[in-house]
PDB file of N, CA and C in Angstrom:
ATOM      1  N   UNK A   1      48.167 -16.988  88.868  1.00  0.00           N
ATOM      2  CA  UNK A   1      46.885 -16.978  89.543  1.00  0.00           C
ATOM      3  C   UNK A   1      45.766 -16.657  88.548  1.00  0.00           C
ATOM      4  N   UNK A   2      45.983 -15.868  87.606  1.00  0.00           N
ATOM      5  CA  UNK A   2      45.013 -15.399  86.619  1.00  0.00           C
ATOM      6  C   UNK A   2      44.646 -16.563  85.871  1.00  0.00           C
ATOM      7  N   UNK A   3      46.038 -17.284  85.223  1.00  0.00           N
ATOM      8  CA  UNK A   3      45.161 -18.397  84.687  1.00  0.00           C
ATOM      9  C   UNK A   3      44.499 -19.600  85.563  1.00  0.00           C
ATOM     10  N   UNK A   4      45.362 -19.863  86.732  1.00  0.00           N
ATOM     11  CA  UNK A   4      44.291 -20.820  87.337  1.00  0.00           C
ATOM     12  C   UNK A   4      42.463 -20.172  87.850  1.00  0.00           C
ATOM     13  N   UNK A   5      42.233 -18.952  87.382  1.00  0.00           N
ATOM     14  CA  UNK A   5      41.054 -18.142  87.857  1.00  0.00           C
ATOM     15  C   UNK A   5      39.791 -18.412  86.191  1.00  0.00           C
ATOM     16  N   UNK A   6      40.831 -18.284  85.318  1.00  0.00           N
ATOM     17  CA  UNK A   6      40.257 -18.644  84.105  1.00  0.00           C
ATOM     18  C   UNK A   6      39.777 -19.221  83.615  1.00  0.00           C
ATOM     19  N   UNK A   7      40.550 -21.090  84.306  1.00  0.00           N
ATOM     20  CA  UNK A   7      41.106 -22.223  84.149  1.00  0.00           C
ATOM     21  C   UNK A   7      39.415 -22.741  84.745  1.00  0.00           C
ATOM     22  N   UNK A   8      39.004 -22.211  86.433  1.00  0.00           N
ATOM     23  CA  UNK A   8      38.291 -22.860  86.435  1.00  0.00           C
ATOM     24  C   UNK A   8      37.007 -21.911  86.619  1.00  0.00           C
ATOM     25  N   UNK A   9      37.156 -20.683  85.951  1.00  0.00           N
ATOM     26  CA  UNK A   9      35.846 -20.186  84.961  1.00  0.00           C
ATOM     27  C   UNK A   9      35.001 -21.410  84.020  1.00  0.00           C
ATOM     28  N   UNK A  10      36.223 -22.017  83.311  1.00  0.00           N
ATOM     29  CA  UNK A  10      35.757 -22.556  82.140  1.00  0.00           C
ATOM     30  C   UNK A  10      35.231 -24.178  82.431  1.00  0.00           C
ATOM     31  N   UNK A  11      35.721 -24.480  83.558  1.00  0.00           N
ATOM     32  CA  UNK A  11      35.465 -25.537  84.379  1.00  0.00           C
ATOM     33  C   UNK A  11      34.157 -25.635  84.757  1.00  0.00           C
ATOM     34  N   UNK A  12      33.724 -24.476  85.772  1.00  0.00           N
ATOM     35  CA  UNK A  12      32.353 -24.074  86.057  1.00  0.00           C
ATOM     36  C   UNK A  12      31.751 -23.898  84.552  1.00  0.00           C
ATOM     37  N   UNK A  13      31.939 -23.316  83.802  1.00  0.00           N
ATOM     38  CA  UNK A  13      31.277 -23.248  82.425  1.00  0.00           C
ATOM     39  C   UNK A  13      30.312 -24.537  81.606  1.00  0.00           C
ATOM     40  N   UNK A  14      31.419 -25.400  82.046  1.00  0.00           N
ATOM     41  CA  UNK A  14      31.250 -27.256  81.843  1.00  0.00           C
ATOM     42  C   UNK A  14      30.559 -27.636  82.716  1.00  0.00           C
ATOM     43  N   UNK A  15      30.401 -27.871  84.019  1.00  0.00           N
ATOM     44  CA  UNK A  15      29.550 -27.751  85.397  1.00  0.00           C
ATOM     45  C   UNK A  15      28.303 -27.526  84.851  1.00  0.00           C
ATOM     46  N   UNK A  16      27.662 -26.199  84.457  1.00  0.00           N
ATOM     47  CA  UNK A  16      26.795 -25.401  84.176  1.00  0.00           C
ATOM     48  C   UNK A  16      25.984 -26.001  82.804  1.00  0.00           C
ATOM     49  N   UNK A  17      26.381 -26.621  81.560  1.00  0.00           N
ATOM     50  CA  UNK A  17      25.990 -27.173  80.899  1.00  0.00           C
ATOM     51  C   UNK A  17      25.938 -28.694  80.857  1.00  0.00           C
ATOM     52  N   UNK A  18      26.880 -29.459  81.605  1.00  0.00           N
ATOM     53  CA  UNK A  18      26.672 -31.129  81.772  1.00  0.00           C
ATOM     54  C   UNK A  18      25.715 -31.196  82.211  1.00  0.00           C
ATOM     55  N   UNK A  19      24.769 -30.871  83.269  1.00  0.00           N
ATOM     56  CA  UNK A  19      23.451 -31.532  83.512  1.00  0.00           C
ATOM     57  C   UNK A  19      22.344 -31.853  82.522  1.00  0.00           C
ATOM     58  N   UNK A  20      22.237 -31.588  81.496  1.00  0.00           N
ATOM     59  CA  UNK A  20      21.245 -31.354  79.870  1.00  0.00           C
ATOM     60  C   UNK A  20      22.271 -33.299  79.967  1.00  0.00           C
ATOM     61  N   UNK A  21      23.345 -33.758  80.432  1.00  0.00           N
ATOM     62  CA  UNK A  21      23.420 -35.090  79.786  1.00  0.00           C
ATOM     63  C   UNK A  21      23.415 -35.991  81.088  1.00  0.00           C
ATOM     64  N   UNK A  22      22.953 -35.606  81.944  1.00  0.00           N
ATOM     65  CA  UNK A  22      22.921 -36.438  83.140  1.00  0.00           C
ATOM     66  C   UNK A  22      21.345 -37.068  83.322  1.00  0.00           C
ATOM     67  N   UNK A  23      21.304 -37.873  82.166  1.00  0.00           N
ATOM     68  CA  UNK A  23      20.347 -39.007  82.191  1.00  0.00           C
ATOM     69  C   UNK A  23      20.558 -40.655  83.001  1.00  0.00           C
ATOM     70  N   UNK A  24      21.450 -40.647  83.205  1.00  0.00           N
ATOM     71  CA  UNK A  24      21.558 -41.767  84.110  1.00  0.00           C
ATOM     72  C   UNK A  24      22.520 -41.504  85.328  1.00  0.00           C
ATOM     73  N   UNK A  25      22.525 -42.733  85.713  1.00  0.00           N
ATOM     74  CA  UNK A  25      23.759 -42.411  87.362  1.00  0.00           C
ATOM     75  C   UNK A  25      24.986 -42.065  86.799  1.00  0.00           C
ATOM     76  N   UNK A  26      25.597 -43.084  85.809  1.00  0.00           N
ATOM     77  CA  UNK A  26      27.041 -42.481  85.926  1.00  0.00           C
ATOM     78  C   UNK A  26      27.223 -41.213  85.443  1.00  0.00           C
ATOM     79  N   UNK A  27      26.554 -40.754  84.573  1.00  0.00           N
ATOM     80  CA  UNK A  27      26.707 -38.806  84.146  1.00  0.00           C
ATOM     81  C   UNK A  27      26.217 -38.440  84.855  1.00  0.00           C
ATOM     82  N   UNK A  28      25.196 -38.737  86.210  1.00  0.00           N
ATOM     83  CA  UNK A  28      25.070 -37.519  87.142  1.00  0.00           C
ATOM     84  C   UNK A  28      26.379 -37.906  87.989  1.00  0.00           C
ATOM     85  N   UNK A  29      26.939 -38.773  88.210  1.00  0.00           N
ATOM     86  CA  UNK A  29      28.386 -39.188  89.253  1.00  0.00           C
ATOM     87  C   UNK A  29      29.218 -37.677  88.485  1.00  0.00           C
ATOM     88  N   UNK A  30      28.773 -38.031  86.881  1.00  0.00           N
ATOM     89  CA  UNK A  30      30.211 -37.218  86.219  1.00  0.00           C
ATOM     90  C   UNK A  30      29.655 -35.658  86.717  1.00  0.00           C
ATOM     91  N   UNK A  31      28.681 -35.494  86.400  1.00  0.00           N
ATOM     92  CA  UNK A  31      28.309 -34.464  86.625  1.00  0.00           C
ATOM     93  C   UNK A  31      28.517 -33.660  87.831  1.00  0.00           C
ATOM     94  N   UNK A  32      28.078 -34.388  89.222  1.00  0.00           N
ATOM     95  CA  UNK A  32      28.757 -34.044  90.500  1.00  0.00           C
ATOM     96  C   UNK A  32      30.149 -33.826  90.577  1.00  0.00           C
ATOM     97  N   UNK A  33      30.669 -34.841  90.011  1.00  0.00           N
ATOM     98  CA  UNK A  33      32.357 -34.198  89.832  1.00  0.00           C
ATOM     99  C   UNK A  33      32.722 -33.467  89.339  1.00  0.00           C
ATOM    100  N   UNK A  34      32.307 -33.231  88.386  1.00  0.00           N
ATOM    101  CA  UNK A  34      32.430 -31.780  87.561  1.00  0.00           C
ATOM    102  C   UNK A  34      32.018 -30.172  88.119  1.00  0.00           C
ATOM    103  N   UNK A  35      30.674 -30.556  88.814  1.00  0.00           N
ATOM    104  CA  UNK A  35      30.312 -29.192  89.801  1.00  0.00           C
ATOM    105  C   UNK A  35      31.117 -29.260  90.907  1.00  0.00           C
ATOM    106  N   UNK A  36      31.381 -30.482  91.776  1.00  0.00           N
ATOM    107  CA  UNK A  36      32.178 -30.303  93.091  1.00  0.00           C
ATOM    108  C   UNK A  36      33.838 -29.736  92.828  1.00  0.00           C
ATOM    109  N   UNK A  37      33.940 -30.582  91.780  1.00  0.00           N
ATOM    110  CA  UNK A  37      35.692 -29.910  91.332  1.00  0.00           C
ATOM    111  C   UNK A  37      35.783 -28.341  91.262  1.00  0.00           C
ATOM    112  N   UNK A  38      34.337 -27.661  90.497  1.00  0.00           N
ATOM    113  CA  UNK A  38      34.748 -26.295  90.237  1.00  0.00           C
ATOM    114  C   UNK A  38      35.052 -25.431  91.246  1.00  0.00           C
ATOM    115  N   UNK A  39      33.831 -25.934  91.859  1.00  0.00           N
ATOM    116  CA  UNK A  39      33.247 -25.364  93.254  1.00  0.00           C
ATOM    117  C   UNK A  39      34.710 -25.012  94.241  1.00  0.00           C
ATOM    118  N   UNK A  40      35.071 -26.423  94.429  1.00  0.00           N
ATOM    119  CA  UNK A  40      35.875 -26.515  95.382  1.00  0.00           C
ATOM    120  C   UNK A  40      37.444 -25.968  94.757  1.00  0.00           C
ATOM    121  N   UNK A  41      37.893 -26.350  93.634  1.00  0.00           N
ATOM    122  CA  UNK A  41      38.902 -25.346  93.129  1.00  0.00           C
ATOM    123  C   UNK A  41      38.741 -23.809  93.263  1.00  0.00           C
ATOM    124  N   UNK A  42      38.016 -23.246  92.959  1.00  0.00           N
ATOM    125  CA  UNK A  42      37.482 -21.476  93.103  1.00  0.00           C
ATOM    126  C   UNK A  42      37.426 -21.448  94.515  1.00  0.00           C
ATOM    127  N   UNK A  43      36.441 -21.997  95.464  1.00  0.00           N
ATOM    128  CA  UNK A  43      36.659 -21.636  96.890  1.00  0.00           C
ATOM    129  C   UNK A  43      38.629 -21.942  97.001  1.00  0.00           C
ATOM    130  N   UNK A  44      38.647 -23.056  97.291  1.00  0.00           N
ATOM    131  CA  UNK A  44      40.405 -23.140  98.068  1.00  0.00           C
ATOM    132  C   UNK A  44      41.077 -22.445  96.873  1.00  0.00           C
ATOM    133  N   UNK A  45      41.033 -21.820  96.219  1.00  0.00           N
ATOM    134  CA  UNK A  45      41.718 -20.508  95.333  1.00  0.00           C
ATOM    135  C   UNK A  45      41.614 -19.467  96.129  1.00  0.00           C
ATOM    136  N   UNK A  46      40.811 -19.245  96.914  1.00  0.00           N
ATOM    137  CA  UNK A  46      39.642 -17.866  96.988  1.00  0.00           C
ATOM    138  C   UNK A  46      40.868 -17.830  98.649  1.00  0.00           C
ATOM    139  N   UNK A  47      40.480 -18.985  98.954  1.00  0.00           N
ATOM    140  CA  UNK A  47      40.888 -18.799 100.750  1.00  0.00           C
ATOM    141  C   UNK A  47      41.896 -19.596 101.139  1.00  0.00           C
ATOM    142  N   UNK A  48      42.851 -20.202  99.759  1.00  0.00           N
ATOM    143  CA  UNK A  48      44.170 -21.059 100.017  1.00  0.00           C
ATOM    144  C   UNK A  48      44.990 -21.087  98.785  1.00  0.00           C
ATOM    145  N   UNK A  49      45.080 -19.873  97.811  1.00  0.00           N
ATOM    146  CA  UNK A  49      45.923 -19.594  97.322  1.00  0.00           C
ATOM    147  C   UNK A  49      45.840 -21.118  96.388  1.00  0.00           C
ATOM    148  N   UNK A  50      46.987 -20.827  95.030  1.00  0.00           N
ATOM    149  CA  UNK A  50      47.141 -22.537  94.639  1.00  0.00           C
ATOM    150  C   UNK A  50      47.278 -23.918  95.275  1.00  0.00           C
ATOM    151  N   UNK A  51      47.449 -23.685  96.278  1.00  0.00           N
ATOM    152  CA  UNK A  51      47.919 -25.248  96.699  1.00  0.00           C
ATOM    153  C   UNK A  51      46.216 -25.417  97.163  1.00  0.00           C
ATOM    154  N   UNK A  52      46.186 -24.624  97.759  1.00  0.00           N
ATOM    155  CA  UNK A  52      44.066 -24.595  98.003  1.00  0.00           C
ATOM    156  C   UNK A  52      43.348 -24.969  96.847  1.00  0.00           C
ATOM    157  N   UNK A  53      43.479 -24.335  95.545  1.00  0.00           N
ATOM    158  CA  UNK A  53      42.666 -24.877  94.532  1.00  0.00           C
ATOM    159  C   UNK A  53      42.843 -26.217  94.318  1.00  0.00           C
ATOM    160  N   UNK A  54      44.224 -27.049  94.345  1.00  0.00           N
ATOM    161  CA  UNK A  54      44.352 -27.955  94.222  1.00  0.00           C
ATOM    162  C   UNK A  54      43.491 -29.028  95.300  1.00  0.00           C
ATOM    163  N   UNK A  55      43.649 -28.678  96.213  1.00  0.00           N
ATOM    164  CA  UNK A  55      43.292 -29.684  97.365  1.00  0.00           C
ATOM    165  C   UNK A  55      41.682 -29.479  97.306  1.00  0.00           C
ATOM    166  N   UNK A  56      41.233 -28.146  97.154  1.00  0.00           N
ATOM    167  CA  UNK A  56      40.080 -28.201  96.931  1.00  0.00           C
ATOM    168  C   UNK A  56      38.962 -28.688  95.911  1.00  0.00           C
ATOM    169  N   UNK A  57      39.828 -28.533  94.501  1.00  0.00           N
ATOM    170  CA  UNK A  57      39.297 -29.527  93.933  1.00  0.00           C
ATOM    171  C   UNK A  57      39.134 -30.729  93.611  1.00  0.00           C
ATOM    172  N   UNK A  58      40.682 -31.670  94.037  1.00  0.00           N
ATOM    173  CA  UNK A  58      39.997 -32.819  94.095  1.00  0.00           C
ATOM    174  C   UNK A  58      38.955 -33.298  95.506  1.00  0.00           C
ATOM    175  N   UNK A  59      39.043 -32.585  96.385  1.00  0.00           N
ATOM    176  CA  UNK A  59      38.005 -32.742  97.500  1.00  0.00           C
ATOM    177  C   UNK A  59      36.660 -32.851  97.141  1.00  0.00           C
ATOM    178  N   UNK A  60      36.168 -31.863  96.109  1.00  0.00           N
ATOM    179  CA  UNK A  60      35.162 -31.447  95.519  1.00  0.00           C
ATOM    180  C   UNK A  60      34.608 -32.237  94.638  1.00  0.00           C
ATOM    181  N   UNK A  61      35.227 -32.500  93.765  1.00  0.00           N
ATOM    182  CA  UNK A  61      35.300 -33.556  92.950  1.00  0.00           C
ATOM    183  C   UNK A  61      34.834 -35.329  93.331  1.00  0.00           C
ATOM    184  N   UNK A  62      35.692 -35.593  94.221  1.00  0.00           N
ATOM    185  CA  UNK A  62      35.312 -36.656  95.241  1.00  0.00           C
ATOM    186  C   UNK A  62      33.922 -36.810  95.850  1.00  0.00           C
ATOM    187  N   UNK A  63      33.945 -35.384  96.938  1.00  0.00           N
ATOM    188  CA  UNK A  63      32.278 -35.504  97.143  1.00  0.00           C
ATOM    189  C   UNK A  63      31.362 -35.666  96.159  1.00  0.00           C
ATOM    190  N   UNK A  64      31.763 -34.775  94.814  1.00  0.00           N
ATOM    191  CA  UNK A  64      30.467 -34.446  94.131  1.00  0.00           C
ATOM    192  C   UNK A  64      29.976 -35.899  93.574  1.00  0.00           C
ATOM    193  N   UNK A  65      31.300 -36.883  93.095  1.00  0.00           N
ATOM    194  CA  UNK A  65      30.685 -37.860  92.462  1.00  0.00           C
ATOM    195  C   UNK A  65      30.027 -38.871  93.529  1.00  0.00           C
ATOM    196  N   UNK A  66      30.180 -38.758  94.804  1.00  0.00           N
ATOM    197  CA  UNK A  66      29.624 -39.859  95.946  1.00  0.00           C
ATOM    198  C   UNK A  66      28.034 -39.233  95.887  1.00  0.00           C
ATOM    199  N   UNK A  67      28.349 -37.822  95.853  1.00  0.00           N
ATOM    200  CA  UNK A  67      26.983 -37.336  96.155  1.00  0.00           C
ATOM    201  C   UNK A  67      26.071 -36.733  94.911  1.00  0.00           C
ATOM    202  N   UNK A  68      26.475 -37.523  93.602  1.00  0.00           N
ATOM    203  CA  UNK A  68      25.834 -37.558  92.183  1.00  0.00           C
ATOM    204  C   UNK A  68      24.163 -37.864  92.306  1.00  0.00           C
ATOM    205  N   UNK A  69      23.769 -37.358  91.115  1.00  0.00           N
ATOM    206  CA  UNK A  69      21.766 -38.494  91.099  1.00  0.00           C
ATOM    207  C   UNK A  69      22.009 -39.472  91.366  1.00  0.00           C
ATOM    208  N   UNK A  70      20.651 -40.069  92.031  1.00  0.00           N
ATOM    209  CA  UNK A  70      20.292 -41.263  92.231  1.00  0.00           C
ATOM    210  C   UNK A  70      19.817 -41.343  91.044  1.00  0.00           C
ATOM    211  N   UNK A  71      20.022 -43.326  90.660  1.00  0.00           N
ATOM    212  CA  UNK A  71      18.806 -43.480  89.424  1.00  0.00           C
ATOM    213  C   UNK A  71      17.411 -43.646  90.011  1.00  0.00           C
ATOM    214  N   UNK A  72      16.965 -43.587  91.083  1.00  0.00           N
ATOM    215  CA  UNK A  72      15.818 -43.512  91.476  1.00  0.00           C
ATOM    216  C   UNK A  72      15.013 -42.302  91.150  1.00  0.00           C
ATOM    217  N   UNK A  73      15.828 -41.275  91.830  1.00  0.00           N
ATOM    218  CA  UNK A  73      15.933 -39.416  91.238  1.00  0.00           C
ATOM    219  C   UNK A  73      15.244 -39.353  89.947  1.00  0.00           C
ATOM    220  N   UNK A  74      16.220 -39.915  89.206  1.00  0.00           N
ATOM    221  CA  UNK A  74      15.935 -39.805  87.573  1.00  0.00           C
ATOM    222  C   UNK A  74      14.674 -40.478  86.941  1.00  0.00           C
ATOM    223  N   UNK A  75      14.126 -41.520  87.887  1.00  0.00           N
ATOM    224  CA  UNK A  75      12.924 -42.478  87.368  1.00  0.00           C
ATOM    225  C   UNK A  75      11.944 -41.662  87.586  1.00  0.00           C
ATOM    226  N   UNK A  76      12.234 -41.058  88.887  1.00  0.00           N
ATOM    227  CA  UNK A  76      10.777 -40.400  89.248  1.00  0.00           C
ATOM    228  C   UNK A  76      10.487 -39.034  88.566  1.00  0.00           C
ATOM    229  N   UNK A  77      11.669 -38.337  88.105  1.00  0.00           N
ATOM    230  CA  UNK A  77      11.591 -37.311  87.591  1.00  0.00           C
ATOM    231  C   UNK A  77      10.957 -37.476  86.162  1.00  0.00           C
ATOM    232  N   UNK A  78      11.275 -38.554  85.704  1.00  0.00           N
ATOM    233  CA  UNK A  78      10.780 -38.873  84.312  1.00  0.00           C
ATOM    234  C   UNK A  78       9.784 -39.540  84.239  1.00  0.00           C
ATOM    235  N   UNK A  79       9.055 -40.119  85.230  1.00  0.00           N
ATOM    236  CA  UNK A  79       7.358 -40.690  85.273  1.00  0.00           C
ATOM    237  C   UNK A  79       6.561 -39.570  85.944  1.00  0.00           C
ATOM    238  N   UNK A  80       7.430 -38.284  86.910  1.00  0.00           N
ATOM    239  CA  UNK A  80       6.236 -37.075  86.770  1.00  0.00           C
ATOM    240  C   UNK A  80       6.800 -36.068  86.351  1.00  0.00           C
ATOM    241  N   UNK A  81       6.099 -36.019  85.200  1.00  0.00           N
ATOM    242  CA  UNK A  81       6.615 -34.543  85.026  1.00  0.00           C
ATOM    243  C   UNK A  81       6.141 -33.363  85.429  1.00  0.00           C
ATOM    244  N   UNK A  82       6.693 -32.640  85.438  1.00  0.00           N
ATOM    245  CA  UNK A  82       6.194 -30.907  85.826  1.00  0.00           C
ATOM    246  C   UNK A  82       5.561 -29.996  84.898  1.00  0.00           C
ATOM    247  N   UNK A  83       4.692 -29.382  84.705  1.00  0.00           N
ATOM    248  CA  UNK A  83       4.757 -28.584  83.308  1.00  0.00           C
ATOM    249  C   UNK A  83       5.012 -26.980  84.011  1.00  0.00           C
ATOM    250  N   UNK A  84       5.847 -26.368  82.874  1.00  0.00           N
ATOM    251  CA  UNK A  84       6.137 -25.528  83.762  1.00  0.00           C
ATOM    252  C   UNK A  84       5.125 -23.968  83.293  1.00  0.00           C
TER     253      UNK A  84
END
């Protein structure tokens, strides 16, 4: 259990820095998969033991890439910018 807790520490870790490359659709697809996998591995860890992390992350994973940026998202974000 410790290492699958570790496992997707470092997962979320990756999650947490891929967005800096999610300039187009398919790296935000990757990107959603990458946050939904963590997400959902750590929850069904949390409240279903291993066989939960498993199921939960590819669940997670699945959603995240259906529910990735739009390239529309990305056009508009990059013709206004914000200053912060």
């Amino acid at each position: 259990m410790k290492k699958l807790l570790l496992a997707s520490v470092a997962v979320m870790s990756l999650g947490l820095a891929a967005p800096a490359f999610a300039q187009d659709a398919d790296a935000g697809a990757t990107v959603g998969a990458t946050g939904g996998g963590a997400t959902g591995a750590v929850v069904g860890g949390l409240l279903g033991g291993p066989i939960g992390a498993v199921i939960g992350g590819f669940a997670g994973a699945v959603l995240g890439a259906e529910a990735g940026v739009a390239a529309s998202t990305i056009e508009y974000a990059g013709a206004n910018p914000v200053t912060p």
